[in-house]
Protein backbone atom coordinates (compact mmCIF):
# COMPACT_ATOMS: atom_id res chain seq x y z
CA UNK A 1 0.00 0.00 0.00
CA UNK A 2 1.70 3.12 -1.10
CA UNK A 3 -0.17 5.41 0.86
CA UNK A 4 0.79 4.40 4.85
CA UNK A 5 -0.85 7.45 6.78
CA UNK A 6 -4.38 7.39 8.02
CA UNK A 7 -7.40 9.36 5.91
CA UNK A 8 -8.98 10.61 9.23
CA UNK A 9 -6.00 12.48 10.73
CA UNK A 10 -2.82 11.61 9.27
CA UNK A 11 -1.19 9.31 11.67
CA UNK A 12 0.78 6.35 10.83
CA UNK A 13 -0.73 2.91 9.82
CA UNK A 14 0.34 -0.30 10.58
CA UNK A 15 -0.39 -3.41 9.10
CA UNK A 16 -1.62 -6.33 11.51
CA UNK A 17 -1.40 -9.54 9.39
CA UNK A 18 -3.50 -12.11 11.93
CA UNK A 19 -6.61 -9.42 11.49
CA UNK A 20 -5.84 -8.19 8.07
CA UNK A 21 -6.47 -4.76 9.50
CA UNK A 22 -4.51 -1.59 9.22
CA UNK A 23 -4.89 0.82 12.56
CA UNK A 24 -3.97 4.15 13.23
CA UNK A 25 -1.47 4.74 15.65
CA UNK A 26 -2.56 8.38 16.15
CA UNK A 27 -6.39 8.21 16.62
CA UNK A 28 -7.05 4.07 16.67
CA UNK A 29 -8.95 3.98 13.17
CA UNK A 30 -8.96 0.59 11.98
CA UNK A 31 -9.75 -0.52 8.70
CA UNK A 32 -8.88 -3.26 5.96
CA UNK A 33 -7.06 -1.79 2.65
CA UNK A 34 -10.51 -1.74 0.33
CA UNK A 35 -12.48 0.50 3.68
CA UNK A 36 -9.52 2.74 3.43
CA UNK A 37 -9.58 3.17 -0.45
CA UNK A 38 -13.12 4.03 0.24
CA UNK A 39 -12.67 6.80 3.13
CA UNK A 40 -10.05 8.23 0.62
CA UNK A 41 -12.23 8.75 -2.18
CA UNK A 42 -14.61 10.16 -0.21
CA UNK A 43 -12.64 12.94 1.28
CA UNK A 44 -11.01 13.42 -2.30
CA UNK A 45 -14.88 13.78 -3.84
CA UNK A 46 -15.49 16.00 -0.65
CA UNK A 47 -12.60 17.71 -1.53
CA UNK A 48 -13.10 18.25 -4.91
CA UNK A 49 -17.02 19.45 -4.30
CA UNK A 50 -15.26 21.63 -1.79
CA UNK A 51 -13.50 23.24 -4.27
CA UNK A 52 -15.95 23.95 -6.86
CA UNK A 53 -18.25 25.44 -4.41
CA UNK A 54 -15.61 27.85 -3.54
CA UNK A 55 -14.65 28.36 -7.19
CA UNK A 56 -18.25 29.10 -7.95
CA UNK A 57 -18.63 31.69 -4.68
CA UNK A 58 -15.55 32.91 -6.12
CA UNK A 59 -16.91 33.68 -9.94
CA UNK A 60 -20.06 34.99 -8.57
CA UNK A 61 -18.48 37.98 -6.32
CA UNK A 62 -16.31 38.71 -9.08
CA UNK A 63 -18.80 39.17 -11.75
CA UNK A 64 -21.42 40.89 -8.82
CA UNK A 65 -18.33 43.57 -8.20
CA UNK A 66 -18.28 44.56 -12.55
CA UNK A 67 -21.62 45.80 -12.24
C-alpha cells in the first residue's frame, strides 16, 4: 500500500497480518485496505465538491463587483 498514513488524521498505519487490519497509531482507526480506499475517495470527492463550491462563490463575487 503506497499510501501508509491514516485518511482521518494523518497518523501512521500499521499493518496487523493475523486481522488483516490496518490501525492508526494516532487516533485508533482501523480498517482493511478496500475501507480505506473508500474513506479516501470520499474525502477526495469531498474535496473536490469543496473546491468547486468555492470556485463558484468565487466567480459569482467577481462578476457581482463589474456591475
Amino acid at each position: 500500500m503506497p499510501d501508509m498514513t491514516c485518511p482521518e488524521c494523518g497518523g501512521r498505519l500499521v499493518y496487523d497480518p493475523v486481522t488483516g487490519y490496518y490501525s492508526c497509531t494516532s487516533c485508533g482507526l482501523s480498517a482493511t485496505r478496500a475501507q480505506l480506499a473508500a474513506l479516501r475517495e470520499k474525502k477526495r470527492d469531498a474535496a473536490v465538491r469543496e473546491r468547486s463550491r468555492q470556485r463558484e462563490y468565487l466567480d459569482w463575487w467577481v462578476s457581482s463587483k463589474k456591475r
